[in-house]
N, C-alpha and C. Protein backbone atom coordinates (compact mmCIF):
# COMPACT_ATOMS: atom_id res chain seq x y z
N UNK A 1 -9.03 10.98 -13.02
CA UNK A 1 -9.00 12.11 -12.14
C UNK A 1 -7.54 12.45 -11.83
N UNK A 2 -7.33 14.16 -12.25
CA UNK A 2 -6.28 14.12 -11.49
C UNK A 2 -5.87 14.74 -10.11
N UNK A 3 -4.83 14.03 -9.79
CA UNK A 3 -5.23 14.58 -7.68
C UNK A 3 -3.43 15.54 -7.48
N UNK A 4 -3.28 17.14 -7.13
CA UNK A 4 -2.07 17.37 -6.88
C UNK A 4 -2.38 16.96 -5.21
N UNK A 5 -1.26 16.87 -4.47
CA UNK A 5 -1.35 16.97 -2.98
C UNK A 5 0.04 18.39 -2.76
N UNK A 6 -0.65 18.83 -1.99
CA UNK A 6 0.26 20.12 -1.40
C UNK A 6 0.75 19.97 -0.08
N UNK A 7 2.18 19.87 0.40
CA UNK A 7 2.14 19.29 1.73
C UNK A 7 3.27 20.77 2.20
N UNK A 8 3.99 20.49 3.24
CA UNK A 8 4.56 21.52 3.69
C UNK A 8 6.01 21.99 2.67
N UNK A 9 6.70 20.61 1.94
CA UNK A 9 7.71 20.97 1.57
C UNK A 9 7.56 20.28 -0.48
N UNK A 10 6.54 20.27 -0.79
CA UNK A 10 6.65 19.39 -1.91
C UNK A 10 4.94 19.10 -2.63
N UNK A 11 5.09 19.48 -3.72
CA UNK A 11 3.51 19.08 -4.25
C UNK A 11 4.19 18.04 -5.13
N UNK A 12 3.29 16.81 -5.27
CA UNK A 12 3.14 15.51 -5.32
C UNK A 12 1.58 15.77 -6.68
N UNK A 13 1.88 15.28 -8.06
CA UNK A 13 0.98 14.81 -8.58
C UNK A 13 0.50 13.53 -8.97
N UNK A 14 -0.74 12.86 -8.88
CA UNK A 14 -1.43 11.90 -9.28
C UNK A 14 -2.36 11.12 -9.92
N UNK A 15 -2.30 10.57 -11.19
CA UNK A 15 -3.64 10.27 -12.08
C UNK A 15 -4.24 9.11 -11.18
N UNK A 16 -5.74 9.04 -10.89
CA UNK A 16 -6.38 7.71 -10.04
C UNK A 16 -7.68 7.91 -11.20
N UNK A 17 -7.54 6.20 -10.78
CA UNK A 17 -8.65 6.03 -11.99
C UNK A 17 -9.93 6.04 -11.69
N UNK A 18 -10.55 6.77 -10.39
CA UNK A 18 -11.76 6.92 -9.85
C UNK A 18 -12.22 8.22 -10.23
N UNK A 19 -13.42 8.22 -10.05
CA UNK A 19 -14.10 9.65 -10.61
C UNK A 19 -14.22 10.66 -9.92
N UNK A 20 -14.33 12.07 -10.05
CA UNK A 20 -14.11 13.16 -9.44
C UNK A 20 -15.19 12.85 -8.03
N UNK A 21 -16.48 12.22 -8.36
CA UNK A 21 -17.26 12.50 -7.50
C UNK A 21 -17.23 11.70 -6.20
N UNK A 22 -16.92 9.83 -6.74
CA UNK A 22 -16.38 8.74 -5.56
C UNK A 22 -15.38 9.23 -5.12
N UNK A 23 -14.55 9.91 -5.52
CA UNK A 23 -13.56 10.11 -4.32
C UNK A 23 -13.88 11.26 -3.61
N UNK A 24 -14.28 12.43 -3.91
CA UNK A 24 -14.49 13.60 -3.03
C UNK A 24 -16.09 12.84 -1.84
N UNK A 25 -16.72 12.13 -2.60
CA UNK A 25 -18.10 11.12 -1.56
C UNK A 25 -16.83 10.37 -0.63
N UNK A 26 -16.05 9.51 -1.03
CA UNK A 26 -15.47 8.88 0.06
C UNK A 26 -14.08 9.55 0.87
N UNK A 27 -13.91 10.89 0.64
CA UNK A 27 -13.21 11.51 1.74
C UNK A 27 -14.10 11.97 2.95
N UNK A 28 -15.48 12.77 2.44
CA UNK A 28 -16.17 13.33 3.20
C UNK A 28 -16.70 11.93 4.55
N UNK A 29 -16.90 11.12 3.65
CA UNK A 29 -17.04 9.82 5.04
C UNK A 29 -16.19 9.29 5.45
N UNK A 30 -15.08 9.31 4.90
CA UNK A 30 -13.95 9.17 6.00
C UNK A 30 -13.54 9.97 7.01
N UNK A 31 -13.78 11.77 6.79
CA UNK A 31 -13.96 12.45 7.47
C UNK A 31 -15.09 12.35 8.66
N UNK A 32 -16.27 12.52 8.13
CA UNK A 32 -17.65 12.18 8.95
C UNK A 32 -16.80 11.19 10.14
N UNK A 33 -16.57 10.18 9.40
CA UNK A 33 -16.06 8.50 10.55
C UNK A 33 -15.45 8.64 11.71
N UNK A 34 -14.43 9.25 10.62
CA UNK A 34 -13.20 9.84 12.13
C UNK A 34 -13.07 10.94 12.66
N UNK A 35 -14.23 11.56 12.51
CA UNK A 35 -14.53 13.21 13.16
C UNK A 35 -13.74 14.29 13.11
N UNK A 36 -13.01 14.23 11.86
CA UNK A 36 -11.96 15.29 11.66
C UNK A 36 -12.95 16.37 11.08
N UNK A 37 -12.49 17.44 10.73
CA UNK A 37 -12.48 19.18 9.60
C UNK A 37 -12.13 18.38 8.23
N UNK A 38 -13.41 18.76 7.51
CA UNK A 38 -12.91 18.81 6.14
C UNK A 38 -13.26 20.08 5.51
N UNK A 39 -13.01 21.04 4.33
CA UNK A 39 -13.40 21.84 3.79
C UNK A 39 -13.36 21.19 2.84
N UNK A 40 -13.92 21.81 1.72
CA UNK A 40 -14.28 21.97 0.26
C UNK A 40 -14.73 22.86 -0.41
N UNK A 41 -14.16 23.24 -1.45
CA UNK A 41 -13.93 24.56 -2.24
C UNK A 41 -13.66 24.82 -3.56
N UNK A 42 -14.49 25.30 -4.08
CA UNK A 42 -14.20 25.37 -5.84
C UNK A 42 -12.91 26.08 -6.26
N UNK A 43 -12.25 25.55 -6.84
CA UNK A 43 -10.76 26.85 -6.65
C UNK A 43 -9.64 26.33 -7.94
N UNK A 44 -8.51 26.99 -8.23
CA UNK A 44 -7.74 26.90 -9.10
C UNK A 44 -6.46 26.57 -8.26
N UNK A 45 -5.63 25.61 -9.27
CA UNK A 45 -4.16 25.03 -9.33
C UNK A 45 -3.16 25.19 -10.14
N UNK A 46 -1.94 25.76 -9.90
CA UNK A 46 -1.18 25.62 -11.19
C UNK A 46 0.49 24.34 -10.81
N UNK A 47 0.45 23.93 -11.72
CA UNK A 47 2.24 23.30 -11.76
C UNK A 47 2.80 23.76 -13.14
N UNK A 48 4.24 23.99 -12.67
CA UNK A 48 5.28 24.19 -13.50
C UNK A 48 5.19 23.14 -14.33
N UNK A 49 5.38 23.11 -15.77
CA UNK A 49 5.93 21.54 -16.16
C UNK A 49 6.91 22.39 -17.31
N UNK A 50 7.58 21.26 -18.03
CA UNK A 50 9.06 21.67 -19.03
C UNK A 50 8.24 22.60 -20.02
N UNK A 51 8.28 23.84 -20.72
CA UNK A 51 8.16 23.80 -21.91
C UNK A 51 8.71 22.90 -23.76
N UNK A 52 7.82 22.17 -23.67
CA UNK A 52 8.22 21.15 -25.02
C UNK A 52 7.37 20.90 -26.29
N UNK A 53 7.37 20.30 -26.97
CA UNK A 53 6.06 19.85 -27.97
C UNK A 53 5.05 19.50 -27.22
N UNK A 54 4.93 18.95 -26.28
CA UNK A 54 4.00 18.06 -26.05
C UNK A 54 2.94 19.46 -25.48
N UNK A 55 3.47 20.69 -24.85
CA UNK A 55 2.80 21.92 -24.83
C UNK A 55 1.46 22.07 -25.33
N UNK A 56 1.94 21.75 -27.05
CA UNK A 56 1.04 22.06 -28.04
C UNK A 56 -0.45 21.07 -28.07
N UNK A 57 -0.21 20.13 -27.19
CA UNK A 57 -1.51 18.89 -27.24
C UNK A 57 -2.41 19.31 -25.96
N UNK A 58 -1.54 19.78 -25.23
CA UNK A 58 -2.53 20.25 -24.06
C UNK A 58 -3.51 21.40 -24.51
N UNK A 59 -2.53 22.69 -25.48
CA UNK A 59 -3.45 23.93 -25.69
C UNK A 59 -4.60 23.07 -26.53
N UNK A 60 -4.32 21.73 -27.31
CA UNK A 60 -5.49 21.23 -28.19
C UNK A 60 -6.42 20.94 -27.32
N UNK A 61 -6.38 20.25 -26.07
CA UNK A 61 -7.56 19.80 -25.31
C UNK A 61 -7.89 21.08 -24.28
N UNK A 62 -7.64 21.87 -24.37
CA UNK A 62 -7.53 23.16 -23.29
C UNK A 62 -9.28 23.52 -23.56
N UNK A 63 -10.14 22.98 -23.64
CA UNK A 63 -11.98 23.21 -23.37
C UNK A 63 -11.87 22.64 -21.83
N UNK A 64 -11.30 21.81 -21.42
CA UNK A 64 -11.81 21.02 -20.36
C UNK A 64 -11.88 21.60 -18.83
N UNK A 65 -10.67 21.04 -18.17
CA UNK A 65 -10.28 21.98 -16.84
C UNK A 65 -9.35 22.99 -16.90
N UNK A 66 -8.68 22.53 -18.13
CA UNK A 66 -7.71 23.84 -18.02
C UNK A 66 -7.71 25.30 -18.09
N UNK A 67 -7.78 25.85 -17.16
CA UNK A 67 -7.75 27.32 -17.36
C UNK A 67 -6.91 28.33 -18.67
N UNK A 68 -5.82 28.08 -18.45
CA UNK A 68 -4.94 28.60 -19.10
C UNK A 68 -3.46 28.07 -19.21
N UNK A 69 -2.70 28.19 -19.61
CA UNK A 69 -0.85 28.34 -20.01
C UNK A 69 -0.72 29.12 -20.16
N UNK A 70 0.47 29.60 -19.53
CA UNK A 70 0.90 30.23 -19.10
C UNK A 70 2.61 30.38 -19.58
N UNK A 71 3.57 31.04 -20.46
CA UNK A 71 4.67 30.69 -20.32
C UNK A 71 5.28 31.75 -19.71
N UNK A 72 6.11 30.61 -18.77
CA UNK A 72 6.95 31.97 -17.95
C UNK A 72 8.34 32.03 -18.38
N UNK A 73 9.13 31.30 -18.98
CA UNK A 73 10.77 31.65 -19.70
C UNK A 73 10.59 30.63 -20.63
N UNK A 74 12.16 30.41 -21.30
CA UNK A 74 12.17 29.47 -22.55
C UNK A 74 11.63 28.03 -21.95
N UNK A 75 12.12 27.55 -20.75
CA UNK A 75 12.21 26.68 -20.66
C UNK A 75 11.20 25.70 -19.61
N UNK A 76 10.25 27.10 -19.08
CA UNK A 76 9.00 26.13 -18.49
C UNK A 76 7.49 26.32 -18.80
N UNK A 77 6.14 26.07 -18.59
CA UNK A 77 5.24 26.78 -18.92
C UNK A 77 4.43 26.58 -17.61
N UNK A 78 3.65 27.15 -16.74
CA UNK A 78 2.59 27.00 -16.09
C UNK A 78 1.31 26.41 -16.39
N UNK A 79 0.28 25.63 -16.47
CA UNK A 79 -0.86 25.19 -16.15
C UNK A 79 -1.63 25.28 -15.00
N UNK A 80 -2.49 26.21 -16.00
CA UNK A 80 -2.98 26.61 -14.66
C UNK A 80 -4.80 25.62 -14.80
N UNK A 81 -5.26 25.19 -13.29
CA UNK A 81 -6.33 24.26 -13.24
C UNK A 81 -7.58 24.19 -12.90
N UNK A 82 -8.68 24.30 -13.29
CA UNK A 82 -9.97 24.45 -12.10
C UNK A 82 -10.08 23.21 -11.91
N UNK A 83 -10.52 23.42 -10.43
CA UNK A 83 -11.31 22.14 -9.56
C UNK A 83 -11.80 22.68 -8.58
N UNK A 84 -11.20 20.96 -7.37
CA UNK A 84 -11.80 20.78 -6.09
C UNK A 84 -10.49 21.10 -5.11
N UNK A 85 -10.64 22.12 -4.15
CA UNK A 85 -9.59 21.84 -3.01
C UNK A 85 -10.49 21.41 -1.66
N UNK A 86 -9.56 20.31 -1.08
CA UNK A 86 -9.75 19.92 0.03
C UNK A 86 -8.97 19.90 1.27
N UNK A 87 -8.70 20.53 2.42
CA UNK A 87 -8.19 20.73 3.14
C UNK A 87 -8.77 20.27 5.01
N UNK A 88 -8.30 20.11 5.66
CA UNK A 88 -8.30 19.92 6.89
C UNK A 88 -8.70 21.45 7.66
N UNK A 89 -8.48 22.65 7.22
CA UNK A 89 -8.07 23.79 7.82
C UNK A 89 -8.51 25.07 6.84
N UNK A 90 -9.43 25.48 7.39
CA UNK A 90 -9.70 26.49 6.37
C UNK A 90 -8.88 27.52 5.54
N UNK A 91 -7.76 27.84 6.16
CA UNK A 91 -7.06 28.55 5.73
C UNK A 91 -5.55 28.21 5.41
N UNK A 92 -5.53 26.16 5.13
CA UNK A 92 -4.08 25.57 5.22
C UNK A 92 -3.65 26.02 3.85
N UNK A 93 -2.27 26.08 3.62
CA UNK A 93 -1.78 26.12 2.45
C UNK A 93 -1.39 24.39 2.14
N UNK A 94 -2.31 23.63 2.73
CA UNK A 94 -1.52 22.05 2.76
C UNK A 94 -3.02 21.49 2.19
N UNK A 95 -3.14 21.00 1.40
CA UNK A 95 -4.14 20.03 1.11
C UNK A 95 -4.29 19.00 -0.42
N UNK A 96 -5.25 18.71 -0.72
CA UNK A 96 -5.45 18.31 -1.87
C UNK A 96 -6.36 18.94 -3.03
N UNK A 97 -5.55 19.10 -3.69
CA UNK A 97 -6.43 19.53 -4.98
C UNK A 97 -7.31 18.81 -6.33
N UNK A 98 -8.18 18.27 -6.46
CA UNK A 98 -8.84 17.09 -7.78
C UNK A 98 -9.14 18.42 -8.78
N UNK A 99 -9.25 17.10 -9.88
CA UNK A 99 -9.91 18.08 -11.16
C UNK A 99 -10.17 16.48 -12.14
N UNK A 100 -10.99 16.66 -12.90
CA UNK A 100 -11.05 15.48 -13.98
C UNK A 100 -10.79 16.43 -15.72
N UNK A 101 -9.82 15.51 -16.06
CA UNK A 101 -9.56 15.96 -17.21
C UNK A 101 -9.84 15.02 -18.46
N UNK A 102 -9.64 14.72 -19.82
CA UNK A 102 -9.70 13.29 -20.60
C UNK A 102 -8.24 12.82 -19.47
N UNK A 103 -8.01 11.27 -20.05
CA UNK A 103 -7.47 10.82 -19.32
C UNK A 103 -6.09 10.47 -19.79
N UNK A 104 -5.98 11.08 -21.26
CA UNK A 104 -4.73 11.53 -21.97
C UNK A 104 -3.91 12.52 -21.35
N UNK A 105 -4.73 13.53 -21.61
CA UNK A 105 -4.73 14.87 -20.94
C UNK A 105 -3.62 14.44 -19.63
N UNK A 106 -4.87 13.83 -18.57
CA UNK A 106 -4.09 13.62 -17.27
C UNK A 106 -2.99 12.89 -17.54
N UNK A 107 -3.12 11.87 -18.09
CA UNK A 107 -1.10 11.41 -18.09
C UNK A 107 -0.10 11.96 -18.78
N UNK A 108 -0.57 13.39 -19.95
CA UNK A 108 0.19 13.62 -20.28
C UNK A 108 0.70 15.03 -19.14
N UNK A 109 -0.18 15.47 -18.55
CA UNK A 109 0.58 16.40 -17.32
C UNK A 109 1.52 15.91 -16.31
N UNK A 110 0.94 14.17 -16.05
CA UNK A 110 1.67 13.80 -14.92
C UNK A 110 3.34 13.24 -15.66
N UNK A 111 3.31 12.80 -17.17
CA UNK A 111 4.59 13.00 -17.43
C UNK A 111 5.52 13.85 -17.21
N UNK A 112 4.52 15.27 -18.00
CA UNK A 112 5.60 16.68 -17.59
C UNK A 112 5.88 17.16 -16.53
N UNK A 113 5.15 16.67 -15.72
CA UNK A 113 5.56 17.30 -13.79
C UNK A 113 6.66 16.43 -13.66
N UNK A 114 6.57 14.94 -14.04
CA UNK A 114 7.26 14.76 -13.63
C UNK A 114 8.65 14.62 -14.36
N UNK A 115 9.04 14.77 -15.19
CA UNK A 115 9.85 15.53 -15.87
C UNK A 115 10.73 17.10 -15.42
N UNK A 116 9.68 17.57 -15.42
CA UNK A 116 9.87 18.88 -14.77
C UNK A 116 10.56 19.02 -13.49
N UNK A 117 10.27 17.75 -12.32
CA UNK A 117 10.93 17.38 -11.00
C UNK A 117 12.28 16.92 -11.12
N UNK A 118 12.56 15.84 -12.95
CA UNK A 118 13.63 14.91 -12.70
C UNK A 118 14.47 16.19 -13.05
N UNK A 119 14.07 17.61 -13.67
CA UNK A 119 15.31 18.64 -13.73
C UNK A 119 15.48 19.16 -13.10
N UNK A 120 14.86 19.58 -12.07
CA UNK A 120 15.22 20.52 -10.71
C UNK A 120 16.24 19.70 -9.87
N UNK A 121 16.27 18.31 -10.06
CA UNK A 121 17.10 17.45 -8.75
C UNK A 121 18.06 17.58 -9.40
């Protein structure tokens, strides 16, 4: 599964090796427990990652969650994602986003994000 988190200053991506469904079951009861707001919502994600070869393996598995790619200049491409958003606040721009992809797939996005981060710094 892969999990982005969206917070006020920074999205954060994550491969966890639990399944789309145990983890969205064990937020909602952690919610329930501690009597917070949860939403849940069918919805789309995108991250920047480098444009490179490795591009070309994602458009190969692109049946799954992936919506589309997207290139926006020489040097980056968009992915864009269907899933799950989960939020505290119906209308936060802060939450978490899941999706299950193969599990290639997912580490090969979480390379390029993070790749993509070690060039912006």
């Amino acid at each position: 599964m892969l999990k982005l988190t969206y917070t006020d200053d920074k999205i954060s991506l994550d491969c966890l090796g639990q399944s789309l469904e145990d983890w969205i079951n064990t937020r909602v009861l952690i919610s329930i427990r501690s009597t917070l707001s949860i939403y849940i919502e069918s919805s789309r994600a995108s991250i920047l990652v480098p444009a490179s070869s490795s591009i070309a393996e994602l458009e190969l598995g692109n049946g799954e969650n992936i919506v589309e790619l997207c290139r926006c200049d020489r040097e980056s491409v968009e992915v864009v994602l269907k899933g799950i958003w989960l939020t505290s606040e119906v209308e936060s721009e802060t939450g978490v986003f899941v999706t299950e992809l193969e599990q290639y797939t997912e580490e090969l996005l979480q390379n390029l994000f993070k790749s993509e981060l070690c060039t912006q710094a």
